[in-house]
Every structure is written in structure tokens, then in C-alpha cells.
Protein backbone atom coordinates (compact mmCIF):
# COMPACT_ATOMS: atom_id res chain seq x y z
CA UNK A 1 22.60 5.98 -40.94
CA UNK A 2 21.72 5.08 -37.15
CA UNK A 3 22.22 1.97 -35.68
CA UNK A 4 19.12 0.47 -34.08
CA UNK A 5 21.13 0.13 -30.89
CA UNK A 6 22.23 4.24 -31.24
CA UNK A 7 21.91 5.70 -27.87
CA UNK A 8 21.08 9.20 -29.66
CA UNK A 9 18.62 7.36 -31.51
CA UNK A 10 16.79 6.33 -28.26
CA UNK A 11 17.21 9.84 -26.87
CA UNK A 12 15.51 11.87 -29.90
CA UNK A 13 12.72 9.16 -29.46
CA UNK A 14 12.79 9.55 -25.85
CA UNK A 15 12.50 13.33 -26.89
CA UNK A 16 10.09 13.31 -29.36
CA UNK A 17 7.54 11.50 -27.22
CA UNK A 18 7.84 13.57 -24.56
CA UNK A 19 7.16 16.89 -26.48
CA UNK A 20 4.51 15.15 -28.50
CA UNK A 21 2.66 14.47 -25.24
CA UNK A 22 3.63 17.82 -23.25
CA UNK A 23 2.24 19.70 -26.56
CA UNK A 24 -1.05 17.46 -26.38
CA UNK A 25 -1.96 17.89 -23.14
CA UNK A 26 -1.10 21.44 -22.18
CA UNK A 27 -0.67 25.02 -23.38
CA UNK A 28 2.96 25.39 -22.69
CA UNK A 29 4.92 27.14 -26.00
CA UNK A 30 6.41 23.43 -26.99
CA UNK A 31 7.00 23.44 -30.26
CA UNK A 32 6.05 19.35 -31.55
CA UNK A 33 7.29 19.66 -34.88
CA UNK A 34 10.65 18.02 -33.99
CA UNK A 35 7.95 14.36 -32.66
CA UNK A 36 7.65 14.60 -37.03
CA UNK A 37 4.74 12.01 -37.09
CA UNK A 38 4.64 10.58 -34.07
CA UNK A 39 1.99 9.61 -32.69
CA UNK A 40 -0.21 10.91 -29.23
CA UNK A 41 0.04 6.83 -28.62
CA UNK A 42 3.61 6.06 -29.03
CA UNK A 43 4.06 8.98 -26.37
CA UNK A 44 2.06 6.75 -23.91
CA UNK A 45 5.13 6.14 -21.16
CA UNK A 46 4.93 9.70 -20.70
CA UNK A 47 1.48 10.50 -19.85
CA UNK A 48 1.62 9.84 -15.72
CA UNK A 49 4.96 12.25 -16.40
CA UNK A 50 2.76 15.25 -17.98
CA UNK A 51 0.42 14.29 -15.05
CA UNK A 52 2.55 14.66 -12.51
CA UNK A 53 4.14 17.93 -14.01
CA UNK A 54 0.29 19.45 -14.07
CA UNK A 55 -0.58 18.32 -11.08
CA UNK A 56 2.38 19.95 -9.27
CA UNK A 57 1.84 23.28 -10.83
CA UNK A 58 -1.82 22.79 -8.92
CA UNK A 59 0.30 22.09 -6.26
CA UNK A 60 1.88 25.12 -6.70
CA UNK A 61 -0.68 27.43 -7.05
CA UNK A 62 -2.71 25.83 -4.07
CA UNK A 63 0.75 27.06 -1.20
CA UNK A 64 0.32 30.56 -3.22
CA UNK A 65 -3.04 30.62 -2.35
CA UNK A 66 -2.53 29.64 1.08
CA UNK A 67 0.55 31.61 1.80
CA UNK A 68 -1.38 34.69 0.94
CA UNK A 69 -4.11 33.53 3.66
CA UNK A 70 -6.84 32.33 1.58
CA UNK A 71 -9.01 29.71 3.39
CA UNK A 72 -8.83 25.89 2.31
CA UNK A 73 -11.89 26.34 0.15
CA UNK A 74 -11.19 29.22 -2.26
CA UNK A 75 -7.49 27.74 -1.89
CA UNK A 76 -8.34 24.93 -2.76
CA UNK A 77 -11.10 26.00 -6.16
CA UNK A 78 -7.78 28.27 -7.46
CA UNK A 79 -5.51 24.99 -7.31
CA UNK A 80 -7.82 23.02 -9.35
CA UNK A 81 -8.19 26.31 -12.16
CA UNK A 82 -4.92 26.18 -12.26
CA UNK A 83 -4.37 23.00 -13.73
CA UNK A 84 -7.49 23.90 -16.09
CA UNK A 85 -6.27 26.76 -17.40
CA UNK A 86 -2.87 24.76 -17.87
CA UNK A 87 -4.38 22.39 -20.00
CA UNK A 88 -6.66 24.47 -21.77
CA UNK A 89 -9.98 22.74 -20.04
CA UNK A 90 -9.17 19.84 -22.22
CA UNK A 91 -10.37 16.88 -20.37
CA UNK A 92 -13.55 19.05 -18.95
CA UNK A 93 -14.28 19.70 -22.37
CA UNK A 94 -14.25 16.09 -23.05
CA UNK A 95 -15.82 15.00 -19.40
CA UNK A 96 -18.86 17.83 -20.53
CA UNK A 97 -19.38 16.26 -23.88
CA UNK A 98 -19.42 12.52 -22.64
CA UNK A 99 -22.27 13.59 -20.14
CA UNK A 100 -24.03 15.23 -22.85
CA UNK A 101 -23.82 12.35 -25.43
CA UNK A 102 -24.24 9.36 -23.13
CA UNK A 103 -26.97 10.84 -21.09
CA UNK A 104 -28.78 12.89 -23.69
CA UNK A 105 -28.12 10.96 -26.83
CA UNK A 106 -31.49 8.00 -27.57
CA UNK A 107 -29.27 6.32 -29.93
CA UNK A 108 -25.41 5.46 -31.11
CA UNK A 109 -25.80 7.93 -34.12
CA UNK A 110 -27.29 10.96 -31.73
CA UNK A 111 -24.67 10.20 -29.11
CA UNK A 112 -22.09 11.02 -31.95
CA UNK A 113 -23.99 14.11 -32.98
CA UNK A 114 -23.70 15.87 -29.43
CA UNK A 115 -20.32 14.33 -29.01
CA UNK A 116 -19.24 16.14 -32.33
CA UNK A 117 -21.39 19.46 -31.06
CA UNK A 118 -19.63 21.90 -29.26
CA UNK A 119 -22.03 23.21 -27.82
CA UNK A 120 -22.88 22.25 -23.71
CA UNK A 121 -26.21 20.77 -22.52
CA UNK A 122 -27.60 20.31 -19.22
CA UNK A 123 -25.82 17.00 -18.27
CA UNK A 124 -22.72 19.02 -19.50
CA UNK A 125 -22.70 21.99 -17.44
CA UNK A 126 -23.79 19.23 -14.40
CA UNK A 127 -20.78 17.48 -14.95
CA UNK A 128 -18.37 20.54 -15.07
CA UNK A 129 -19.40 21.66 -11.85
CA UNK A 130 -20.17 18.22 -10.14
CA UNK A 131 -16.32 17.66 -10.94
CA UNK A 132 -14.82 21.23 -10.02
CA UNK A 133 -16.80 21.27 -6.89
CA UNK A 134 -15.94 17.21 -5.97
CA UNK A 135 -12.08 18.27 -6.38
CA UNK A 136 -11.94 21.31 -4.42
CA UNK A 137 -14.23 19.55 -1.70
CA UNK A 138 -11.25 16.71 -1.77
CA UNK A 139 -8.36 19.34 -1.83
CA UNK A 140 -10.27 21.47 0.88
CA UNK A 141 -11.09 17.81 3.22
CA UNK A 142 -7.65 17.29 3.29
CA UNK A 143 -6.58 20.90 5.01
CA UNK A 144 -3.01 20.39 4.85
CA UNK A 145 -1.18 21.49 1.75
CA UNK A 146 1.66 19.46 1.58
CA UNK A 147 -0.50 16.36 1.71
CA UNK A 148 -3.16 17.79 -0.77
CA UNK A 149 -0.05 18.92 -3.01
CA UNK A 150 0.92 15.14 -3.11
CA UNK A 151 -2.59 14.29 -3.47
CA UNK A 152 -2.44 16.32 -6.35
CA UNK A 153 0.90 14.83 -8.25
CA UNK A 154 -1.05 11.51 -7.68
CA UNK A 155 -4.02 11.95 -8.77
CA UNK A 156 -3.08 13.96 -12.65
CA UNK A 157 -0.35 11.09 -12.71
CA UNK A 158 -2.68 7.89 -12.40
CA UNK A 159 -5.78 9.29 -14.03
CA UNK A 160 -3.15 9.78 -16.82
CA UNK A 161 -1.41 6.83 -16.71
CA UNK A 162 -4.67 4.85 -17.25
CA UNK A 163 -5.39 6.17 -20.87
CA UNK A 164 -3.40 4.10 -22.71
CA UNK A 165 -4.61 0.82 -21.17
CA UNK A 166 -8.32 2.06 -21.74
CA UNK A 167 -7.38 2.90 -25.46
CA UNK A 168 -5.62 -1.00 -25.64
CA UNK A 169 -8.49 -2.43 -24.28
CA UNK A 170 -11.16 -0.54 -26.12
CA UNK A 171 -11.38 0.44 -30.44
CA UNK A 172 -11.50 4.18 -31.33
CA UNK A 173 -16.10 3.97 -31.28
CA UNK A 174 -15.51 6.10 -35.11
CA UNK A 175 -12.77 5.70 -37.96
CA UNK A 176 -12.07 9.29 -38.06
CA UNK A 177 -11.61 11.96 -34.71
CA UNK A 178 -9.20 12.56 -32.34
CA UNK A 179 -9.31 9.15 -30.95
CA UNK A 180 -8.43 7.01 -34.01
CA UNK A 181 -5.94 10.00 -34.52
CA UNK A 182 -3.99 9.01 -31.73
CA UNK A 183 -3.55 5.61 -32.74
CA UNK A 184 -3.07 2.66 -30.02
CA UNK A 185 -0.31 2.29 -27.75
CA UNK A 186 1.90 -1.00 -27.67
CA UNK A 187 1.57 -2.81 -25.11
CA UNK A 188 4.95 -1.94 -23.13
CA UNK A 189 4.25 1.48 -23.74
CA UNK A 190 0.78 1.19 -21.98
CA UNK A 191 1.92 -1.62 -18.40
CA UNK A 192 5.40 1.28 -18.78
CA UNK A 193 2.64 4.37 -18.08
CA UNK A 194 0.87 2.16 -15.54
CA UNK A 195 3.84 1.31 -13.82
CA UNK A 196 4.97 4.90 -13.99
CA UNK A 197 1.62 6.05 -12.55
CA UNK A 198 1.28 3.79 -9.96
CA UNK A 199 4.80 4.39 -8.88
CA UNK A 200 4.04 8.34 -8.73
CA UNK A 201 0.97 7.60 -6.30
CA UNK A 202 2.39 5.25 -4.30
CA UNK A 203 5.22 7.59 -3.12
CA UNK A 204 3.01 10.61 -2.96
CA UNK A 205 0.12 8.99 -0.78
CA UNK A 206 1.93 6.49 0.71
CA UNK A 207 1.55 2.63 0.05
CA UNK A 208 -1.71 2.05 1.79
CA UNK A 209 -3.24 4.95 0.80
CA UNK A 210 -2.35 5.09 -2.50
CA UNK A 211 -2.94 1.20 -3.33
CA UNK A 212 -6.53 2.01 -1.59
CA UNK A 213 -6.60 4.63 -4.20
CA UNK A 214 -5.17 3.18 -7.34
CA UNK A 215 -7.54 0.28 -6.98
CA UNK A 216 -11.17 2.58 -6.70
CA UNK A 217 -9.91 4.29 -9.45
CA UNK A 218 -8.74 1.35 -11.97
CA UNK A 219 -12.08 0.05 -10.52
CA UNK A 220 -14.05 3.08 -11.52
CA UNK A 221 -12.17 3.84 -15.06
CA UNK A 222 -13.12 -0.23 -15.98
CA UNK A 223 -16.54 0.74 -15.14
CA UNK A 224 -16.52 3.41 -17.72
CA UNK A 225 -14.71 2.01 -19.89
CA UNK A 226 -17.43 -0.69 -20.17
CA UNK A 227 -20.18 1.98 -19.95
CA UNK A 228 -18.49 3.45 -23.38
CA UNK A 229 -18.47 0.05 -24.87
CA UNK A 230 -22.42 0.00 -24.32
CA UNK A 231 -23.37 3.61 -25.37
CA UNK A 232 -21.36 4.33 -28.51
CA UNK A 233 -18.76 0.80 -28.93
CA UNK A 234 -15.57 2.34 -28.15
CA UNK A 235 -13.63 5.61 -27.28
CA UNK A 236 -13.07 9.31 -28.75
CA UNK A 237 -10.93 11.68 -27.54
CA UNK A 238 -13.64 13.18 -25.66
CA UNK A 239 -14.67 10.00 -23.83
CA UNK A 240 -10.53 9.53 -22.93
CA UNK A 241 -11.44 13.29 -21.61
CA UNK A 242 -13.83 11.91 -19.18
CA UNK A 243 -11.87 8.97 -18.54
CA UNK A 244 -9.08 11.50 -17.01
CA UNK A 245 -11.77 13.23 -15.15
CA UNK A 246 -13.07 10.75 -12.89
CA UNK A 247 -9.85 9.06 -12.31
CA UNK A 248 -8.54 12.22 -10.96
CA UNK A 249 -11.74 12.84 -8.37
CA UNK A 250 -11.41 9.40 -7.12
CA UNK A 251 -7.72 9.55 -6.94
CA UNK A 252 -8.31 12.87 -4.88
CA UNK A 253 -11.51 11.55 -2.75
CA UNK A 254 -9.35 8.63 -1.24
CA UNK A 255 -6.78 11.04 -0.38
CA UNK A 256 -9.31 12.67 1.22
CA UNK A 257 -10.90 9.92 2.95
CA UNK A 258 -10.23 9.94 6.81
């Protein structure tokens, strides 16, 4: 048997959270049967590092585009599909559903229904394209890649990183669903991601810039955070979704900001 003090020990955990996150929030082949039971929460210290991962393959894909001569804007639309298609649209899908249950929804128990429906409404399809076309603006406002690469690291790894201090200071809004799934993450788990996160954008946008942007977007993530509280109590996985979606277009609008 392990000692608690067992440096292997720390490393399988160390291990085991980081595949149970990587396997959450992409489509990589990672395999998350070694995590066992662990849960999406105890992973939380790693979510600005999946971020940051995502947001340089958009980084990537956005000095392909360019290198190949394609003009800031359809440069910059590719860049942001690129870190859609590596997460399998999962916080869009969740951004789309909030929009439809909060705006759409005349009470707590028909916000649930068209949270639970997978089908999109009008405030859905609004918010998909409100939110590809504010990112690609952002990317495309700030012209130069390396700069809008950065802007890109930062902005997947603080939108991340501020999960698992909404899901401390909110209740999963249901009993059952993705977002009581995932459990709640202790509390050095969720100031570790913040840290983390706030680290990652401060060296990629610099430290004006990047406390500039860290503050509008704990600012605007509080905001909806609150909004949640009012419309349905709490979070799902889908509202978290949404959460990730607005941090990362305000994260990339005050990189953008002349």
C-alpha cells in the first residue's frame, strides 16, 4: 500500500486529472479509463491547461491560414472552427441552449425543458453566430498573428479557468445532469485554476492588457453567474457551456481593443 506522502501517488493523481479533463473537453483519442472515478471537478487545476492547449491549436491553424495568404477575416473564422471542431462544439452547444432556455423559457420548469431539448431555437442559432462572428471580428481587429495567437492561449485559458469558481459559488440548478455529475471542486483546486489562468493571460497579453482583460471578464462571468441564479437557481453543464463562451469573447475583445 501507498504512502499518502508517495510521490507516484501524486503523479497518477496528477495524471488522472489531467486525462479526465483533456477527455472532457476535447475529441482527442485519450483514453479516461485510467482517472477510474474521478471526477470532471477534482480535475479543476487543469482546466486553464486544456485551455491553453485548445487555444494554441487555434493559434495554429490561424498562421496556416495566413501563411497560405488568406486575409485576416476568413483567417481569422478558420482559427476559431478550429478550436470548435477540437472540442466537438461543446461549449456552443451549451452557449445555444442557455440562450434558448433563459430567453425562451416563461418559467423555471420550461427553462429546463429547452435546456434538456436538443433541438436549437431562435435565441440559439442568434447566439451561435453572435459568438462566432464577435471572435473572428476580435481575431481579425487585432491583424497580427502572433498577438492574436496569444490572444488566443489567453482567452481558452481564463474562460476555463473560471468554471470551477462559478461551480463553487453556485449549486448544480437540478440533482441529476451533467452538472451535478461533475461534482464541485475544492476550494484549492478552484483559486489553483484561477491562478493558473490568470498567470497564462498575463504572460500572453501582457500585464496591463491582460489584468484589463481578466477583470471585464471575471466581471462579465459574475454577471452571469447571477443571471443563472435568477432564471433556473444554479448551473448545468450547459449553462458552464455558456459560461466558457462569453469569457472567451471578452477575453478576445480586450485584446482587441486599441
Amino acid at each position: 500500500m501507498s504512502h499518502p506522502d508517495d510521490p507516484s501517488r501524486h503523479s497518477a493523481g496528477f495524471s488522472a486529472g489531467f486525462l479526465a479533463a483533456t477527455a472532457f473537453f476535447t475529441r482527442l483519442p485519450v483514453d479516461p479509463r485510467p482517472a477510474g472515478i474521478w471526477r470532471l471537478a477534482d480535475s479543476a487545476w487543469a482546466f486553464p491547461l486544456i485551455g491553453a492547449g485548445i487555444g494554441a491549436a487555434a493559434a495554429f491553424a490561424l498562421l496556416l491560414a495566413q501563411l497560405i495568404g488568406l486575409a485576416s477575416w476568413p483567417a481569422a473564422l478558420l482559427s476559431v472552427l478550429a478550436g470548435v471542431a477540437l472540442t466537438g462544439a461543446l461549449h456552443e452547444d451549451g452557449l445555444a441552449d442557455t440562450a434558448d432556455g433563459f430567453c425562451g423559457g416563461r418559467d423555471r420548469e420550461e427553462k429546463f425543458a429547452i435546456l434538456r431539448d436538443s433541438r436549437q431555437g431562435t435565441y440559439g442559432v442568434l447566439a451561435l453566430v453572435l459568438s462566432v462572428l464577435l471572435r473572428a471580428a476580435a481575431l481579425a481587429g487585432i491583424g497580427d498573428v502572433i498577438h492574436a495567437g496569444l490572444a488566443l492561449i489567453a482567452a481558452h485559458a481564463a474562460s476555463r479557468a473560471a468554471l470551477p469558481a462559478a461551480m463553487r459559488g453556485l449549486t448544480p440548478a437540478r440533482p441529476d445532469g451533467l452538472g451535478a455529475a461533475a461534482g464541485t471542486p475544492q476550494a484549492r483546486g478552484a483559486i489553483a485554476a484561477a491562478l493558473i489562468g490568470a498567470a497564462i493571460a498575463l504572460a500572453a497579453l501582457g500585464p496591463a492588457r491582460g489584468a484589463v482583460a481578466l477583470c471585464l471578464t471575471g466581471a462579465v462571468v459574475f454577471a452571469m453567474a447571477e443571471l443563472a441564479r435568477r432564471q433556473i437557481g444554479g448551473y448545468t453543464g450547459d449553462v458552464l457551456g455558456a459560461f466558457q463562451q462569453v469569457g472567451e469573447i471578452m477575453m478576445l475583445l480586450a485584446a482587441s481593443a486599441r
